[in-house]
C-alpha atoms as a PDB file:
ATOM      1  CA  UNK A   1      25.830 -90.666  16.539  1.00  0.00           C
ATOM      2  CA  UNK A   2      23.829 -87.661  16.675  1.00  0.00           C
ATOM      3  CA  UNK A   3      23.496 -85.073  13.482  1.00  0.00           C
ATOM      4  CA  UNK A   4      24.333 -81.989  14.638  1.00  0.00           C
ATOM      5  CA  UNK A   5      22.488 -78.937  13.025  1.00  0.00           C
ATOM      6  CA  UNK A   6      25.226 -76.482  11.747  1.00  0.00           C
ATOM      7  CA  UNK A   7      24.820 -73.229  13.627  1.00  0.00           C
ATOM      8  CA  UNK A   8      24.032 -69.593  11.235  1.00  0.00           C
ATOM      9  CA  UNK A   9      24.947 -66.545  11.968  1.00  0.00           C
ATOM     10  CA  UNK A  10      21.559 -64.770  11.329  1.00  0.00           C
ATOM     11  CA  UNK A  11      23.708 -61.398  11.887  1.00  0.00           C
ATOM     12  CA  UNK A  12      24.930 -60.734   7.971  1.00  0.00           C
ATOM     13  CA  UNK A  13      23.004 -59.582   5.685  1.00  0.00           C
ATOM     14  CA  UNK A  14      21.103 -62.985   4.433  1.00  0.00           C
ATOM     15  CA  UNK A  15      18.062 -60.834   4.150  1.00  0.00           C
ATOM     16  CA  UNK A  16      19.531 -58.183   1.708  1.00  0.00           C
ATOM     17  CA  UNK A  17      20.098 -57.857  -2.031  1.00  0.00           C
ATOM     18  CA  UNK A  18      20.524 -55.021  -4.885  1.00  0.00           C
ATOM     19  CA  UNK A  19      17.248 -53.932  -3.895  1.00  0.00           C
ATOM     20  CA  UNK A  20      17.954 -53.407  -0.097  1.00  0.00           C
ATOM     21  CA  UNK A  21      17.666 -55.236   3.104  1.00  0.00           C
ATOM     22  CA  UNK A  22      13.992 -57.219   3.294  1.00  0.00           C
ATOM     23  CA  UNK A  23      11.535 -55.107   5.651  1.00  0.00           C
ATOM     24  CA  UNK A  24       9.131 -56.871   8.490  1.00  0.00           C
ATOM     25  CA  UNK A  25       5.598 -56.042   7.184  1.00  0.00           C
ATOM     26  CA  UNK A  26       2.081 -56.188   8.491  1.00  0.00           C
ATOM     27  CA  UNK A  27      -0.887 -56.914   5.826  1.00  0.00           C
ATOM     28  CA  UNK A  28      -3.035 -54.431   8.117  1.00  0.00           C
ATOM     29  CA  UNK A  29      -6.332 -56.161   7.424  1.00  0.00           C
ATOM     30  CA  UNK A  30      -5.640 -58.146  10.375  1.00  0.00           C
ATOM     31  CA  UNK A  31      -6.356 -54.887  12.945  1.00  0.00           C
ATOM     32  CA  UNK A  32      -9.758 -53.845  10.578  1.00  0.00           C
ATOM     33  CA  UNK A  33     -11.305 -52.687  13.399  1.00  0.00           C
ATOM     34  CA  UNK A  34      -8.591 -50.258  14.658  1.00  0.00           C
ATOM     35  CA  UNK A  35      -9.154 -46.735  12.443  1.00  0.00           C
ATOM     36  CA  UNK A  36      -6.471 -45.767  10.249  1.00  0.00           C
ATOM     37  CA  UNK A  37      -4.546 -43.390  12.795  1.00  0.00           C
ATOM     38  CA  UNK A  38      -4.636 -46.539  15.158  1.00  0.00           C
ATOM     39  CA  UNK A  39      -3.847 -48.852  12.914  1.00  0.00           C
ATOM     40  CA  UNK A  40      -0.556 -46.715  12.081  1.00  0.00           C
ATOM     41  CA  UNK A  41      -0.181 -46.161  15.980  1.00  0.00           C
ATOM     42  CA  UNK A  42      -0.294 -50.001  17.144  1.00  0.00           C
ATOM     43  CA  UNK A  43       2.210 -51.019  14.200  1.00  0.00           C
ATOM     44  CA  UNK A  44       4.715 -48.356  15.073  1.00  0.00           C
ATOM     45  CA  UNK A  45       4.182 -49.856  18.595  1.00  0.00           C
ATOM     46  CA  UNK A  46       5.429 -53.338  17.500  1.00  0.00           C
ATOM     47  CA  UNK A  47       8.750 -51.961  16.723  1.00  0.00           C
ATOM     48  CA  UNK A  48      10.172 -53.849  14.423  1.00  0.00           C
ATOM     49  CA  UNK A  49       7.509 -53.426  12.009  1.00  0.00           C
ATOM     50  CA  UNK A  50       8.304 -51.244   8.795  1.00  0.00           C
ATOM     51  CA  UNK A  51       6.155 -51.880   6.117  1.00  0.00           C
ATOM     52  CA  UNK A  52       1.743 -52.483   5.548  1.00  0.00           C
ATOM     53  CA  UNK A  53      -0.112 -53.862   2.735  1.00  0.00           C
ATOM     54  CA  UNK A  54      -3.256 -52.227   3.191  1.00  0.00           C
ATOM     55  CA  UNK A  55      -6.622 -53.685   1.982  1.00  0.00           C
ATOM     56  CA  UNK A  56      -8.687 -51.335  -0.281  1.00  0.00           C
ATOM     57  CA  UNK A  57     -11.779 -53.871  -0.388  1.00  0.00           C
ATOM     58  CA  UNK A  58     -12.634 -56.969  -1.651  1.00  0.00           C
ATOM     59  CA  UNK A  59     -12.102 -59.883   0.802  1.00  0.00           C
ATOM     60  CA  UNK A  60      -9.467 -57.852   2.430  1.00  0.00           C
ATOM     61  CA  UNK A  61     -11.629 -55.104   3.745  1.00  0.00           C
ATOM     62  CA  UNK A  62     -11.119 -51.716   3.623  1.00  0.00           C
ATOM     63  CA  UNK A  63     -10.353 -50.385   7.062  1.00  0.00           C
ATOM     64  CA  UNK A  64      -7.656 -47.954   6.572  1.00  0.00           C
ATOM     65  CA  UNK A  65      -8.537 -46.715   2.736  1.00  0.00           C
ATOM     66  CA  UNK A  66     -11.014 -44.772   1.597  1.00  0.00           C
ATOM     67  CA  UNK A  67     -10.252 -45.658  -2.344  1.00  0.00           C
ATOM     68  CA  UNK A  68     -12.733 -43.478  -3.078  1.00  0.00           C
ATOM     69  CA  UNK A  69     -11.557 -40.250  -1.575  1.00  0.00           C
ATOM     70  CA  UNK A  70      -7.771 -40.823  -2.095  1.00  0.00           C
ATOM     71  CA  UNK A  71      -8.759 -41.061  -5.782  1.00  0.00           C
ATOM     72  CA  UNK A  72     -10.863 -38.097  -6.286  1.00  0.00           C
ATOM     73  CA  UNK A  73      -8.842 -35.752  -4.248  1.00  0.00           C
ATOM     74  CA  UNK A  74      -4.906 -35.252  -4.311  1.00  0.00           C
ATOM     75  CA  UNK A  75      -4.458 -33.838  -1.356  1.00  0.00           C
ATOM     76  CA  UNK A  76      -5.811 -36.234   0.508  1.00  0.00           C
ATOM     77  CA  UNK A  77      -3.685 -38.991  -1.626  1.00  0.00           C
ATOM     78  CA  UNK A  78      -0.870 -36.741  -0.455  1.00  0.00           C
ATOM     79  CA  UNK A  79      -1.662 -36.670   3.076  1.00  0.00           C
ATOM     80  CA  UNK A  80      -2.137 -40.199   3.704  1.00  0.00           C
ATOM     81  CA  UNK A  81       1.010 -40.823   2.150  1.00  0.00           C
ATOM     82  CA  UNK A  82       3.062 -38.208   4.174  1.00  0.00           C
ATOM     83  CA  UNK A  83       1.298 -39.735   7.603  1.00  0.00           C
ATOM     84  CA  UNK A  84       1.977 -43.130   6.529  1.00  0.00           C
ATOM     85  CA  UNK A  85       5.943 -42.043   6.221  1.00  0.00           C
ATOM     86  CA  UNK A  86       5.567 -40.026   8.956  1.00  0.00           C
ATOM     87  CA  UNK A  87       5.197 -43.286  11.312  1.00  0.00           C
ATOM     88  CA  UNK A  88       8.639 -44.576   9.594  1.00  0.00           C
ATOM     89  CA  UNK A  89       6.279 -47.384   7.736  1.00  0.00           C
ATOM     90  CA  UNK A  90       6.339 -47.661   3.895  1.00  0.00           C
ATOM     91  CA  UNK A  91       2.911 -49.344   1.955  1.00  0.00           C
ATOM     92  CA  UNK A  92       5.087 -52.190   0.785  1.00  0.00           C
ATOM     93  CA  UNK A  93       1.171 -53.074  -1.350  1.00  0.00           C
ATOM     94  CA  UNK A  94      -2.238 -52.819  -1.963  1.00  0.00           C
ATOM     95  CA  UNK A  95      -4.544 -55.372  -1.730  1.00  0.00           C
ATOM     96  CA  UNK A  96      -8.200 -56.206  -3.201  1.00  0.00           C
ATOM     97  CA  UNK A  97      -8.422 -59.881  -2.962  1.00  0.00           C
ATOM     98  CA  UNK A  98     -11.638 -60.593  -5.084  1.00  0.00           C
ATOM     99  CA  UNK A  99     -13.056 -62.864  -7.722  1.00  0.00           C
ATOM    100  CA  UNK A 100     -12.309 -60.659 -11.208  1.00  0.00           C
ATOM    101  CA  UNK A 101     -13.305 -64.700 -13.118  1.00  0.00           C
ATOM    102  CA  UNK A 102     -16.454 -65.257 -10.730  1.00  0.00           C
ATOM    103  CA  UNK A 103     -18.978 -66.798 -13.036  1.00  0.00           C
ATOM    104  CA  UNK A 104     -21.830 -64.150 -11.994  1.00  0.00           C
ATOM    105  CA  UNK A 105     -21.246 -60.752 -13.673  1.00  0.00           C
ATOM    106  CA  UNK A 106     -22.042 -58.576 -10.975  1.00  0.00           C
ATOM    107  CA  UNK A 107     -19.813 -60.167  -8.654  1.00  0.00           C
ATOM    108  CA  UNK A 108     -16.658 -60.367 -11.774  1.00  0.00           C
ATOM    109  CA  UNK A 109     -17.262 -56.755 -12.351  1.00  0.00           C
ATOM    110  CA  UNK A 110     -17.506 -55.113  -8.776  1.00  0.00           C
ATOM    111  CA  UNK A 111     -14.092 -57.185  -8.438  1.00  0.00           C
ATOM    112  CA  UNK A 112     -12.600 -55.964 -11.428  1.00  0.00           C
ATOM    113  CA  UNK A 113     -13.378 -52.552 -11.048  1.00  0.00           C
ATOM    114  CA  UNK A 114     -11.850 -52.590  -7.776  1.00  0.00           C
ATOM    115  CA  UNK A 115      -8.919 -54.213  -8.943  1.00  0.00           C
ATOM    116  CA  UNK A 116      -8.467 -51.514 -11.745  1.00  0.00           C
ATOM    117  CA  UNK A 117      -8.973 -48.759  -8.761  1.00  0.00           C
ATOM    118  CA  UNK A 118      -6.333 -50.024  -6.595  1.00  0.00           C
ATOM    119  CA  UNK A 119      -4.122 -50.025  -9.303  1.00  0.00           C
ATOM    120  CA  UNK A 120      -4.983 -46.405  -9.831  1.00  0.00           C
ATOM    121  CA  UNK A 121      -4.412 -45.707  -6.478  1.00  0.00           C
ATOM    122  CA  UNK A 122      -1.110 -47.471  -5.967  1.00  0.00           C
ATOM    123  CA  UNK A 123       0.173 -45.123  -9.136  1.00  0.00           C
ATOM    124  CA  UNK A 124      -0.762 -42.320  -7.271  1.00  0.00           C
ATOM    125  CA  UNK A 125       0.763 -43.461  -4.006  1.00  0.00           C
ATOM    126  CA  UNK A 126       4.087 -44.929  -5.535  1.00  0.00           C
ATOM    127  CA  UNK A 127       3.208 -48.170  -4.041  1.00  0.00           C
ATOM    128  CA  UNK A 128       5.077 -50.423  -6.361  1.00  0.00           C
ATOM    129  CA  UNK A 129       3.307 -53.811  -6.070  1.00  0.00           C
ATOM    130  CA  UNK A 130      -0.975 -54.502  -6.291  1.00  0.00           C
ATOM    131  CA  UNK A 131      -2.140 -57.905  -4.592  1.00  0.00           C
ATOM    132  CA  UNK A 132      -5.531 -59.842  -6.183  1.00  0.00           C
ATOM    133  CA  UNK A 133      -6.596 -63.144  -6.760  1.00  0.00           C
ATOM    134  CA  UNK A 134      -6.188 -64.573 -10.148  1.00  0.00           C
ATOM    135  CA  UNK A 135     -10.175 -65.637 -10.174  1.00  0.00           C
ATOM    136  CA  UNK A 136     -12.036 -68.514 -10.380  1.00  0.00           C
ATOM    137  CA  UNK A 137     -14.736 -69.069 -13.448  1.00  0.00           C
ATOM    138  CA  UNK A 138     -17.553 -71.448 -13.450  1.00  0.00           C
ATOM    139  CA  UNK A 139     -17.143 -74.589 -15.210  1.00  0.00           C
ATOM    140  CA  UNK A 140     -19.072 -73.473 -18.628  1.00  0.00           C
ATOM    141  CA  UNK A 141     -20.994 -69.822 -19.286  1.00  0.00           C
ATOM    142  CA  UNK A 142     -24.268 -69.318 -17.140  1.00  0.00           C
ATOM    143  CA  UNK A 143     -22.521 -70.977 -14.492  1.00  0.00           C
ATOM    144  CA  UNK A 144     -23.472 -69.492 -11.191  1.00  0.00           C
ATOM    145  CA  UNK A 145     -20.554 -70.822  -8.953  1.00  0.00           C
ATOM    146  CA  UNK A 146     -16.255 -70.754  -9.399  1.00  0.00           C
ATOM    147  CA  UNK A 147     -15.319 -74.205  -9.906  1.00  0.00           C
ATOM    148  CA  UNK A 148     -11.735 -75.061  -8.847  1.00  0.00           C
ATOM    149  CA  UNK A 149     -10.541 -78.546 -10.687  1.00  0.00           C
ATOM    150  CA  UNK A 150      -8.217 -79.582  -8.395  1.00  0.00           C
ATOM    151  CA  UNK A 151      -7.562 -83.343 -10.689  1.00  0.00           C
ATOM    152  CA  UNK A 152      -7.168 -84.286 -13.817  1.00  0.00           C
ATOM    153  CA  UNK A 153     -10.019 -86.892 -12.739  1.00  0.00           C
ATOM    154  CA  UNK A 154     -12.521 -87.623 -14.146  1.00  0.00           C
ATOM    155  CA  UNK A 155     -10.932 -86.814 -17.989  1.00  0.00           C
ATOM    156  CA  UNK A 156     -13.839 -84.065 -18.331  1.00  0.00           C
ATOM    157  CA  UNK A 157     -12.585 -81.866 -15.671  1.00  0.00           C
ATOM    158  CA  UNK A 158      -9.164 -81.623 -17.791  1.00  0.00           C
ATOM    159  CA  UNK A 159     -11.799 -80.226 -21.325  1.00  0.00           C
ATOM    160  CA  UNK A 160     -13.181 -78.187 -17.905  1.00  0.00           C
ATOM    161  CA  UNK A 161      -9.935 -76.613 -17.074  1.00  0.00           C
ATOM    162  CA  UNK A 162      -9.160 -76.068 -20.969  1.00  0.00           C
ATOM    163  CA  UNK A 163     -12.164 -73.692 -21.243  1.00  0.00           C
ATOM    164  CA  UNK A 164     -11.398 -72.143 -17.681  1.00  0.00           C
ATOM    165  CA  UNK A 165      -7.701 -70.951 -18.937  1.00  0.00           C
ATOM    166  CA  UNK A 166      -8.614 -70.186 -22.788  1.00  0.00           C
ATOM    167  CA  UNK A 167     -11.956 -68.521 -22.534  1.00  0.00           C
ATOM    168  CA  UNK A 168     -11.825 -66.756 -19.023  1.00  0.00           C
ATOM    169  CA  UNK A 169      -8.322 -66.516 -17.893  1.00  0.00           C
ATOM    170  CA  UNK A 170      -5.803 -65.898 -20.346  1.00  0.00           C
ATOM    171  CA  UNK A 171      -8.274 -63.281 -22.242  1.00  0.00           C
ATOM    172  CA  UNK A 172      -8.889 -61.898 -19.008  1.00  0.00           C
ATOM    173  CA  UNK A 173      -5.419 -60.991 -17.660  1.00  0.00           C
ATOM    174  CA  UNK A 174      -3.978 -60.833 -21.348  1.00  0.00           C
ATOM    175  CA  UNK A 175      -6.368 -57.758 -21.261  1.00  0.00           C
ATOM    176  CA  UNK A 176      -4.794 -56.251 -17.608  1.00  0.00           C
END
């Protein structure tokens, strides 16, 4: 005998809670070389599409922020945020993927100032939710590359992993 799949009726609201029904949303990094009035333009053309996360640098580009500008001047902060609900589209996030643990300085600080920026900004846009990657440190200070243990094999990655979470990590975000 054959196991019949029960059918679902996809038309109630399974995708709704206390908070409202969930929106179809578009991390907009993937159109980075449309400009920011095209950008808005070709999501509004998929239809269903209510909601961007848009990158403001970091591995996620900037395309369609200028963090800079939005920061310094209000008005513009204001008009971005009027054209972006002009188009019907919410910025469900803001996103600065980047390396705030990377075990060279430069690279740890560019990424953390950027992620302290985008949380500025997404204050001053009421964007509710900030997207980053929790870092990576080096396996020991002076280190020059992240080092991802990925097994508790051989036992020194575990003393590894340790010092990752006690000296870089927790200090790090208990700081955020």
């Amino acid at each position: 005998t054959a196991y019949e799949i029960p059918k679902r009726d996809w038309s109630s609201d399974v995708c709704s809670s206390d908070l409202g029904a969930m929106k179809i949303g578009l991390f907009t990094s993937c159109i980075g070389a449309l400009g920011v009035k095209d950008m808005v333009a070709k999501v509004r053309a998929l239809g269903r599409v209510e909601a961007i996360e848009l990158g403001t640098g970091g591995w996620s580009g900037h395309a369609h922020v200028d963090l800079d500008l939005l920061l310094s001047d209000p008005g513009s902060a204001r008009d971005y945020k009027r054209m972006i609900a002009d188009a019907g589209l919410t910025i469900s996030a803001l996103s600065c993927h980047g390396n705030v643990l990377h075990p060279d300085e430069d690279q740890a600080k560019a990424a953390d100032e950027l992620f302290k920026k985008t949380i500025r900004l997404a204050e001053r846009l009421d964007v509710p939710v900030v997207t980053n990657c929790s870092g990576c440190p080096g396996d020991r200070d002076g280190a020059s590359h992240p080092n991802w243990i990925a097994t508790p094999w051989p036992p020194e990655s575990l003393e590894v992993l340790e010092w990752q979470w006690q000296e870089k990590a927790v200090p790090y975000w208990s700081d955020v």
